[in-house]
C-alpha atoms as a PDB file:
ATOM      1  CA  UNK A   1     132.338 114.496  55.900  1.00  0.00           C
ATOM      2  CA  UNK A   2     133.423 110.882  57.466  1.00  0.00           C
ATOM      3  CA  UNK A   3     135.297 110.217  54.131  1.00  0.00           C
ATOM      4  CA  UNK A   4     136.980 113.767  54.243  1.00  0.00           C
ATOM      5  CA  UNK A   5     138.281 112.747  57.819  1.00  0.00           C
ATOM      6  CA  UNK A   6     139.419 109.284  56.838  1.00  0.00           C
ATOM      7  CA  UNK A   7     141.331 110.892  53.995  1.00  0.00           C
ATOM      8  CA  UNK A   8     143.106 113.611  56.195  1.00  0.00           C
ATOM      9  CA  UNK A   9     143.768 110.243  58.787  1.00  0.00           C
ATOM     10  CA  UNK A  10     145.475 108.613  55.980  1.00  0.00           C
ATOM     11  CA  UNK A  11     147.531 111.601  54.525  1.00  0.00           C
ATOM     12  CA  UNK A  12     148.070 112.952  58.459  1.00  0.00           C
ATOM     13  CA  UNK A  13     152.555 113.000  57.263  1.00  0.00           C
ATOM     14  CA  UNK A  14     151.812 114.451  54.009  1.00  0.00           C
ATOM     15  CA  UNK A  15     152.346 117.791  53.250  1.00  0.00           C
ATOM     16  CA  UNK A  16     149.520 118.140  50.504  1.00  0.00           C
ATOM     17  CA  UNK A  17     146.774 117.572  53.404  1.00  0.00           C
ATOM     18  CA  UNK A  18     145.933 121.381  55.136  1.00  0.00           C
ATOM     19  CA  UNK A  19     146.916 121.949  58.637  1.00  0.00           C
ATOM     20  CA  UNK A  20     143.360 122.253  59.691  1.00  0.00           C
ATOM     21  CA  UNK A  21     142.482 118.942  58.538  1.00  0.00           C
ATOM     22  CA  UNK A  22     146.231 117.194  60.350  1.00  0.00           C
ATOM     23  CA  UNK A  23     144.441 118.920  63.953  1.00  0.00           C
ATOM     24  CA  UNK A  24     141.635 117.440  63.336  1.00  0.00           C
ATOM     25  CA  UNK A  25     142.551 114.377  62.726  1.00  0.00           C
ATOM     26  CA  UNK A  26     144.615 114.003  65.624  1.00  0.00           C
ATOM     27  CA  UNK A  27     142.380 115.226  67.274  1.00  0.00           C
ATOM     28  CA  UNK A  28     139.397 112.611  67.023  1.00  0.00           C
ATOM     29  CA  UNK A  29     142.332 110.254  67.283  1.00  0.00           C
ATOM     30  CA  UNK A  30     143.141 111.383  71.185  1.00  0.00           C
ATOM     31  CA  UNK A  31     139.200 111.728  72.033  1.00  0.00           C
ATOM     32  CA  UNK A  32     138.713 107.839  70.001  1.00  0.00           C
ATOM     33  CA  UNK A  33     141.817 106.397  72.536  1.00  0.00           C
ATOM     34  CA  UNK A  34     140.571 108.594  75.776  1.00  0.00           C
ATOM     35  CA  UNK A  35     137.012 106.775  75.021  1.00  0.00           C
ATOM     36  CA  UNK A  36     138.249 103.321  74.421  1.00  0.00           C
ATOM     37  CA  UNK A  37     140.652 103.831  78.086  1.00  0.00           C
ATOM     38  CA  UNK A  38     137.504 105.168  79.627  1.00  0.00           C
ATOM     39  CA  UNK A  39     135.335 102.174  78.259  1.00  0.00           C
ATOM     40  CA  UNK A  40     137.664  99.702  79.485  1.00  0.00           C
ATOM     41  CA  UNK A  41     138.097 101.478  83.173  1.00  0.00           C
ATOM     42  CA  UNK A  42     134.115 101.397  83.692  1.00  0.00           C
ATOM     43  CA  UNK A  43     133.992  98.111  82.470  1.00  0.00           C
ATOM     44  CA  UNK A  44     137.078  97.006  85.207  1.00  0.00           C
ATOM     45  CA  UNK A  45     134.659  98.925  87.594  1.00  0.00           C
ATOM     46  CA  UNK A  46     131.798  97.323  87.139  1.00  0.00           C
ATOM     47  CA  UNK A  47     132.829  94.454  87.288  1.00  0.00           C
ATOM     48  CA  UNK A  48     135.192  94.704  90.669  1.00  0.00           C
ATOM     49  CA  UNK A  49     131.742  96.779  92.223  1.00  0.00           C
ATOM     50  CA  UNK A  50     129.986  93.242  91.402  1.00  0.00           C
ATOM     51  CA  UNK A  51     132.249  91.091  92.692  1.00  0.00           C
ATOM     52  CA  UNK A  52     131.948  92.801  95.815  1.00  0.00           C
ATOM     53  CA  UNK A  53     128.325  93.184  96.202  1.00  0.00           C
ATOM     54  CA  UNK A  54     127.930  89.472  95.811  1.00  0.00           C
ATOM     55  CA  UNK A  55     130.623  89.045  98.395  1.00  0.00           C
ATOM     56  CA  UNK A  56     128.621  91.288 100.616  1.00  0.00           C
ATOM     57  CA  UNK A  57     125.225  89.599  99.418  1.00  0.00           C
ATOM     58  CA  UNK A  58     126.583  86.630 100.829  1.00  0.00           C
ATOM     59  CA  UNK A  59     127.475  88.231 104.254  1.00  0.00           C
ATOM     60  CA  UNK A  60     124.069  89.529 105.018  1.00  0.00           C
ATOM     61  CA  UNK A  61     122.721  86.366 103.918  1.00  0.00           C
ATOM     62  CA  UNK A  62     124.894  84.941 106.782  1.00  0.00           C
ATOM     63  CA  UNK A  63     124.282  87.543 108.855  1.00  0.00           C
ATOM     64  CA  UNK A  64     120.290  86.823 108.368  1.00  0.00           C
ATOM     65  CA  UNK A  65     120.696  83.009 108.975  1.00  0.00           C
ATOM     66  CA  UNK A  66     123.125  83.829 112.075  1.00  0.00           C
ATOM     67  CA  UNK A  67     120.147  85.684 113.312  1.00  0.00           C
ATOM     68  CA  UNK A  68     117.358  83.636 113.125  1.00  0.00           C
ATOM     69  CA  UNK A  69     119.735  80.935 114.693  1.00  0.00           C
ATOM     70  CA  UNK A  70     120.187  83.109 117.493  1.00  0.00           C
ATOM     71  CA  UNK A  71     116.596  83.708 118.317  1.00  0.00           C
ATOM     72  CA  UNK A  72     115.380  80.301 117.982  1.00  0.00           C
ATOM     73  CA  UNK A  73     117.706  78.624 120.331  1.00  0.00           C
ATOM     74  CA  UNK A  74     116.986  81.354 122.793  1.00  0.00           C
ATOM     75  CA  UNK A  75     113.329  80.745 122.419  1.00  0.00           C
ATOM     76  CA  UNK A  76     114.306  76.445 122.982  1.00  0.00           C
ATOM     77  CA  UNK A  77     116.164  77.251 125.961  1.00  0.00           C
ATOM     78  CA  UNK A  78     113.543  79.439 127.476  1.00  0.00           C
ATOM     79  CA  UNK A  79     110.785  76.380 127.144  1.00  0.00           C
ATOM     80  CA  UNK A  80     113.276  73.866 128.033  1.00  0.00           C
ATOM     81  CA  UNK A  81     113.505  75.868 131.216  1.00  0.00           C
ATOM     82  CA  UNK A  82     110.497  76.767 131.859  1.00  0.00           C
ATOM     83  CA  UNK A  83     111.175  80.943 131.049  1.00  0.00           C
ATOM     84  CA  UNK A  84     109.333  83.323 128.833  1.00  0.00           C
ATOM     85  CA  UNK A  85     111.261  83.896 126.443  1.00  0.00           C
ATOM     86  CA  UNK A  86     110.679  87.997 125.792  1.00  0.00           C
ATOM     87  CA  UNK A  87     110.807  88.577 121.725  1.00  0.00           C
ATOM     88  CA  UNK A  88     112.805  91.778 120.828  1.00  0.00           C
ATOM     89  CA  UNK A  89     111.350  94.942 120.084  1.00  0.00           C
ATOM     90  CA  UNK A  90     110.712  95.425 116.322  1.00  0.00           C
ATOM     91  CA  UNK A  91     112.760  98.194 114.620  1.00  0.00           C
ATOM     92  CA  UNK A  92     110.931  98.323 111.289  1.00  0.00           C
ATOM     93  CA  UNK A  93     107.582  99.664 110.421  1.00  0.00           C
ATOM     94  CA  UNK A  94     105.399  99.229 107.174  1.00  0.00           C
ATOM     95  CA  UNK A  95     102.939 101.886 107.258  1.00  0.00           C
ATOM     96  CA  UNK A  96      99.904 101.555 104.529  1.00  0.00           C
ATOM     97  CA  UNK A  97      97.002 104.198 103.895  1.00  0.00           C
ATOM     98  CA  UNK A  98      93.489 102.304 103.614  1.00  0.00           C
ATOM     99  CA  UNK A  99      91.404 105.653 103.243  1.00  0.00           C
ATOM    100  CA  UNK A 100      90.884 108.183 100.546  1.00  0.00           C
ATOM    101  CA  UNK A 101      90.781 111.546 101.046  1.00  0.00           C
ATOM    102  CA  UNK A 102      86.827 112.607 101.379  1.00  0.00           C
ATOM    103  CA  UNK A 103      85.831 113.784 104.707  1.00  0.00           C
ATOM    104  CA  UNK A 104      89.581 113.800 106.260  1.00  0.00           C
ATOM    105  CA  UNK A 105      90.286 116.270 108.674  1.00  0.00           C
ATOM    106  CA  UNK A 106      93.196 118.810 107.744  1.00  0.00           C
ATOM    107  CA  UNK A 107      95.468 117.944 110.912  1.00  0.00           C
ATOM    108  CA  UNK A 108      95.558 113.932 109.683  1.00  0.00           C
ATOM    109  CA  UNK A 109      95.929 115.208 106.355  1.00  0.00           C
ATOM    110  CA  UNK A 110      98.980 117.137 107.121  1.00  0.00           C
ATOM    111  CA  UNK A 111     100.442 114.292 108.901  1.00  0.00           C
ATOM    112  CA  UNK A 112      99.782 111.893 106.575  1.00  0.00           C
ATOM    113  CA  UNK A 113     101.717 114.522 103.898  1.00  0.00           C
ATOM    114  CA  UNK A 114     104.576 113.966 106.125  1.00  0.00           C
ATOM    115  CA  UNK A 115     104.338 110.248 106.104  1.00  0.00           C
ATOM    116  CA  UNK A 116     104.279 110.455 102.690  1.00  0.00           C
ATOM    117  CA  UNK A 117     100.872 108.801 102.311  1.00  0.00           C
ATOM    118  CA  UNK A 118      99.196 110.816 100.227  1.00  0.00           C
ATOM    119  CA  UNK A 119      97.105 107.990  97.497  1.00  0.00           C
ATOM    120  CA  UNK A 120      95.608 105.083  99.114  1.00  0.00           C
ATOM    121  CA  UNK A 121      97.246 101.905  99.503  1.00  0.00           C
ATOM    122  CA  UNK A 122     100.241 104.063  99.453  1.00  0.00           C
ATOM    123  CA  UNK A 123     103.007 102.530 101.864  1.00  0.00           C
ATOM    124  CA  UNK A 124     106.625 103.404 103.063  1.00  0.00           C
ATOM    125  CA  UNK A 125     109.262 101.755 105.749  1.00  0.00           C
ATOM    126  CA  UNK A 126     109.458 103.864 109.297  1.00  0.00           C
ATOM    127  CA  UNK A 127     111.837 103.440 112.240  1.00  0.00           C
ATOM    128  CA  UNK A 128     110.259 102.974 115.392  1.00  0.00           C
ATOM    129  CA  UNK A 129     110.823 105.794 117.598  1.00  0.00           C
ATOM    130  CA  UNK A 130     108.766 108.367 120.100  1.00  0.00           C
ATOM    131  CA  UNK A 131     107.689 110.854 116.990  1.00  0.00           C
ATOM    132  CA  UNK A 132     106.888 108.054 114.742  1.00  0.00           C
ATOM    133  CA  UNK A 133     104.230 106.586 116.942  1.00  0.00           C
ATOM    134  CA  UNK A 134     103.169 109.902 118.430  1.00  0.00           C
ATOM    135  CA  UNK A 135     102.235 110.778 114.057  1.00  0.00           C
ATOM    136  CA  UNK A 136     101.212 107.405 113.787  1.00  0.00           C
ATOM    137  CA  UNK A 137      98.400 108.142 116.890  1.00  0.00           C
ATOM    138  CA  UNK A 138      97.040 111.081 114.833  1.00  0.00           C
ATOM    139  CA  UNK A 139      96.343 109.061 112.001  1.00  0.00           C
ATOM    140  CA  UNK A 140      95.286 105.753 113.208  1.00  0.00           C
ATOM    141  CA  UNK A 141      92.010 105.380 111.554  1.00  0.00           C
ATOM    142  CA  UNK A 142      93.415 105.887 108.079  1.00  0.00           C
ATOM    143  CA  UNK A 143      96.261 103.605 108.393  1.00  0.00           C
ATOM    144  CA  UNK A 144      97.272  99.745 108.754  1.00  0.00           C
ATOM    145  CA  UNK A 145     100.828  99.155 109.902  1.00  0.00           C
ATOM    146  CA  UNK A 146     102.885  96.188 111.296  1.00  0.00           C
ATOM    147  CA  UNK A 147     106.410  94.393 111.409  1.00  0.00           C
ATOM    148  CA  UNK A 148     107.249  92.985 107.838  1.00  0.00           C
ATOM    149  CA  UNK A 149     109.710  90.134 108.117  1.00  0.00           C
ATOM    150  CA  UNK A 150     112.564  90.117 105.909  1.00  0.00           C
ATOM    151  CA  UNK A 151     111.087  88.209 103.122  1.00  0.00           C
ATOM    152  CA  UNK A 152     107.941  90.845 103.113  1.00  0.00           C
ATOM    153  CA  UNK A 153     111.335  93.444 102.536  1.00  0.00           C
ATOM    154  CA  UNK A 154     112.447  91.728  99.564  1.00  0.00           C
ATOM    155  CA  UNK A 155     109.716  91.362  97.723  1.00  0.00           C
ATOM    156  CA  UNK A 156     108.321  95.162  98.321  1.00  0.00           C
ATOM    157  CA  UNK A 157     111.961  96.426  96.910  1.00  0.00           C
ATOM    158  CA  UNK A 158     112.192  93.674  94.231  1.00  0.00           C
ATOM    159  CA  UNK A 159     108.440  93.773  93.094  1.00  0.00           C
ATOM    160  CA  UNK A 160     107.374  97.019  93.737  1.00  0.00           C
ATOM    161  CA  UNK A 161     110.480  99.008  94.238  1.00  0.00           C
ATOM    162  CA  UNK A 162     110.944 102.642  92.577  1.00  0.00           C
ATOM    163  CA  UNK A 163     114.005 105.254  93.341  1.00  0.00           C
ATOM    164  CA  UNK A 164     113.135 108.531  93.077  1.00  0.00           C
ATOM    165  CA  UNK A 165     115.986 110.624  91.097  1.00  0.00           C
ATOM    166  CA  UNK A 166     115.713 114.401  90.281  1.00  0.00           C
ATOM    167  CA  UNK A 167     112.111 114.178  91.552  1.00  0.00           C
ATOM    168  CA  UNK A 168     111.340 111.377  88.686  1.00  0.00           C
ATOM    169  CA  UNK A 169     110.474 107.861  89.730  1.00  0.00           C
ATOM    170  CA  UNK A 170     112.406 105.436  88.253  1.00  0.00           C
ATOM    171  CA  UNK A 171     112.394 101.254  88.371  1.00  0.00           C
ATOM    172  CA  UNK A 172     115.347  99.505  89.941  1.00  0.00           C
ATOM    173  CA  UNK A 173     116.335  98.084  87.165  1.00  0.00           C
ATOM    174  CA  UNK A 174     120.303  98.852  87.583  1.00  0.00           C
ATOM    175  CA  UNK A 175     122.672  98.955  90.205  1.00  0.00           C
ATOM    176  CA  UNK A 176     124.113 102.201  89.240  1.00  0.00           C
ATOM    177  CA  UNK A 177     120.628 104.210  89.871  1.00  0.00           C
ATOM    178  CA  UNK A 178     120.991 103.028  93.702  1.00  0.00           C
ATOM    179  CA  UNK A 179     124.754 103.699  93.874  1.00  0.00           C
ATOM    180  CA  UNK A 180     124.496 107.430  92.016  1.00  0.00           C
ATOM    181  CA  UNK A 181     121.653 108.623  94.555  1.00  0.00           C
ATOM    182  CA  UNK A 182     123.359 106.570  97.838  1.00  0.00           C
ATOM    183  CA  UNK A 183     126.894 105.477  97.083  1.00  0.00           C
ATOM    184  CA  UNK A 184     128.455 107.886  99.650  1.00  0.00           C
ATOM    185  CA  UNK A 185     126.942 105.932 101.721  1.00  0.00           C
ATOM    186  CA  UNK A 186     128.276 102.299 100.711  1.00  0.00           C
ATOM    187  CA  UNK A 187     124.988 101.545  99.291  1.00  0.00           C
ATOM    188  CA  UNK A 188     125.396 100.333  95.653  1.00  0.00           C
ATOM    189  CA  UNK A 189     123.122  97.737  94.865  1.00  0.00           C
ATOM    190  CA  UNK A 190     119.695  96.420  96.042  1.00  0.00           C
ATOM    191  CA  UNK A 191     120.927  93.965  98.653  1.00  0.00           C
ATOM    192  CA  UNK A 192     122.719  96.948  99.941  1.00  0.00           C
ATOM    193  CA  UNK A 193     119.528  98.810 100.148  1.00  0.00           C
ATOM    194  CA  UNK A 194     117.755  95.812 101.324  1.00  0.00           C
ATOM    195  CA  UNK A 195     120.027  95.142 104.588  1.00  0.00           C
ATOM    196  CA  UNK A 196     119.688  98.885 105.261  1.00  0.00           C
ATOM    197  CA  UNK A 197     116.482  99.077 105.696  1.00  0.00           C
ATOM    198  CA  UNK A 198     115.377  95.420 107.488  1.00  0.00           C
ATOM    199  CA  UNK A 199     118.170  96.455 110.155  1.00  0.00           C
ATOM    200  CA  UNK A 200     117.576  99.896 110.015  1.00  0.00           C
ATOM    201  CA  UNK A 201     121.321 100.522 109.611  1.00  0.00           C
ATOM    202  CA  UNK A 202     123.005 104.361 110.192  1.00  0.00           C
ATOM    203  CA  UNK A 203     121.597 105.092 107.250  1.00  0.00           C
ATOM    204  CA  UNK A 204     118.095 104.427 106.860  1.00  0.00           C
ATOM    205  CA  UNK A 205     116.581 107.792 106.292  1.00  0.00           C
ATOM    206  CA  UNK A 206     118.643 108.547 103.263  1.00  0.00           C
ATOM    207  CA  UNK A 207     117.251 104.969 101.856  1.00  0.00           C
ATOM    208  CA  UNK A 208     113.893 105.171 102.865  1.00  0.00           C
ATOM    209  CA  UNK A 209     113.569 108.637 101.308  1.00  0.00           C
ATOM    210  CA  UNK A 210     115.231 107.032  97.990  1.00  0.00           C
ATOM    211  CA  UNK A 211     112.438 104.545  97.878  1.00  0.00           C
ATOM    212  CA  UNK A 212     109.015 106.219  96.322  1.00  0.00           C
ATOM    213  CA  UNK A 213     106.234 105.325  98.486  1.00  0.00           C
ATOM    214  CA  UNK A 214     105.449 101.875  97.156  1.00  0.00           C
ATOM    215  CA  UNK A 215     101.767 101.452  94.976  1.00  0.00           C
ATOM    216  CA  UNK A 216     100.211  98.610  96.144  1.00  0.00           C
ATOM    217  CA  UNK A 217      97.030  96.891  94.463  1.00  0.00           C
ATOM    218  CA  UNK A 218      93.646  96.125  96.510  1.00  0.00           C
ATOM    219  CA  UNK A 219      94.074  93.121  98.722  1.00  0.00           C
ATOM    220  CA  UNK A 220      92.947  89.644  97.464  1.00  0.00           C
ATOM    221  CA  UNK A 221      89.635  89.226  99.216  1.00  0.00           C
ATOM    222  CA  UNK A 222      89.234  92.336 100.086  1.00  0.00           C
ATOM    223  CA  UNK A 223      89.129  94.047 103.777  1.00  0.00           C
ATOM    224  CA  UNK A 224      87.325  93.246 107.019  1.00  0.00           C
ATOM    225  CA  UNK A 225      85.459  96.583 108.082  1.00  0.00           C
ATOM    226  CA  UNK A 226      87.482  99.792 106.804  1.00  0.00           C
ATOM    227  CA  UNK A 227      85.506 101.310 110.052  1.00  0.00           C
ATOM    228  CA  UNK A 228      86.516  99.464 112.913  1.00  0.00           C
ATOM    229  CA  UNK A 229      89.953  98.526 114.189  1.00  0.00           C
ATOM    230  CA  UNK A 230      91.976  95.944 113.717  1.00  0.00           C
ATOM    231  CA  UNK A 231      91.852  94.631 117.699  1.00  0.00           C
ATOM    232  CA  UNK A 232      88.224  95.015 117.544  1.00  0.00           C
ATOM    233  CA  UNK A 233      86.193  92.372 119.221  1.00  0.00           C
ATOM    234  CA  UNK A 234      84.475  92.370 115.673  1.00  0.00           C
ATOM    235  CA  UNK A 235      86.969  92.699 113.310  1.00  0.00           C
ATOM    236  CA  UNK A 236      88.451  95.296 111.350  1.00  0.00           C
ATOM    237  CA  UNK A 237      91.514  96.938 108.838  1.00  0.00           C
ATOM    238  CA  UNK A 238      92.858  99.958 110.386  1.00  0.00           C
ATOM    239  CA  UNK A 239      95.764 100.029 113.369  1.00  0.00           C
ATOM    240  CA  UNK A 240      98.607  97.836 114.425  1.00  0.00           C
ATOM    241  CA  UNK A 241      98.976  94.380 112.705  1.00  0.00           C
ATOM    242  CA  UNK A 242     102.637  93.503 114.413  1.00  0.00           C
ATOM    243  CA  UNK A 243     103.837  90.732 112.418  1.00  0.00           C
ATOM    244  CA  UNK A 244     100.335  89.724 110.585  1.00  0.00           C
ATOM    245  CA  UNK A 245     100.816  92.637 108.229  1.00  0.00           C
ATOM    246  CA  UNK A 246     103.242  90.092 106.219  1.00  0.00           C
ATOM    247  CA  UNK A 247      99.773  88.781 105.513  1.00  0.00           C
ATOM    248  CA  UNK A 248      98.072  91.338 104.023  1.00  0.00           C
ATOM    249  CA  UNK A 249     101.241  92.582 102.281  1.00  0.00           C
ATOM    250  CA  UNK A 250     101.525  89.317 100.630  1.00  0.00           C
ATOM    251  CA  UNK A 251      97.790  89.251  99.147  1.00  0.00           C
ATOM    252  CA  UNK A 252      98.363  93.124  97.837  1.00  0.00           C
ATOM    253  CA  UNK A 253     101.810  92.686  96.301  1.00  0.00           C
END
């Protein structure tokens, strides 16, 4: 059949070659030089979409440094003074399961459903706000939670990132799955998605709900006392961690 075609391509002016064959051969000719414009325009695209997302890379990078900056001078002048120096309220959550599902009561199990928590060691990002905490209440024995820092961010996304698309759950491994779920949105790569949820940005429930609830292993070393809280006189796993969640993150990562 391909010689039959390259034969009609040849002959195309001649008048022994049958009309069907002439259309034809034009034809595949238009749809070859559509696909070769079409090639070259994705490729210009790609390429100009790069360019800017390491532009922007390097603006929340700033932004980050600017940041950190900010709070540490503000923390010098305070002791230089003699002041407290008031830390500002966290924004970000990391909320982990650390029990199974035998002998759990249906009301935590529903909110837990919502959370998204539903295998243990199961863990997603949450803005702090009223209803978050109020959920968060419900299910305090089941849970560990905290402040990750920005590096804790990274590495979840980079190392144990998945985007869920169509209902499938599918590795980060390109730019373009990001920007085809959450490019109305000017999110198109992972730094993109990165900044939007450490500053829970305008929109962080669109990219929190692209994330799949990360899988995390069993900590190195284990955990304290499952039973008992984590403010316990004696010790324990479940409840708030603040910023010593980074902790645990890092040994489960």
């Amino acid at each position: 059949m391909a010689e039959r075609y390259a034969i009609a391509k040849d002959l195309v002016g001649s008048a022994e070659v049958p009309e069907q064959l002439k259309l034809k051969a034009e034809t595949n000719k238009k749809l070859a030089e559509e696909k070769k414009k079409a090639t070259v325009e994705k490729r210009n695209d790609r390429r100009k979409q790069r360019q800017a997302l390491k532009s922007r890379t390097g603006k929340y990078q700033k932004e980050y440094n600017d940041q950190e900056k900010t709070l540490i001078a503000m923390r010098r002048e305070a002791k230089a003074g003699g002041n407290f120096f008031v830390e500002p309220e966290a924004k970000l959550l990391f909320v982990m399961r650390i029990v199974g599902i035998i002998k759990l009561s249906p009301k935590p199990r529903k909110v837990l459903q919502l959370l998204r928590l539903k295998q243990l060691h199961n863990g997603v990002f949450l803005k702090v706000n009223k209803p978050v905490l109020n959920m968060l209440k419900l299910v305090q024995p089941y849970v560990t939670y905290g402040y990750p820092t920005l590096k804790t961010v990274k590495e979840l996304i980079y190392k144990r990132g998945f985007g869920k698309v169509t209902k499938q759950r599918l590795p980060l491994t390109n730019n373009d799955i990001i920007s085809g779920k959450l490019g109305e949105f000017g999110i198109h790569g992972i730094e993109d998605l990165i900044h939007e949820i450490y500053t829970v940005g305008p929109h962080f429930k669109q990219a929190s709900n692209f994330l799949w609830p990360f899988k995390l292993s069993s900590p190195r070393g284990g955990f304290i006392c499952k039973r008992h809280g984590f403010c316990e006189q004696r010790g324990g796993d479940w409840g708030n961690r603040e910023e010593l969640i980074n902790e645990l993150l890092s040994r489960m990562n």
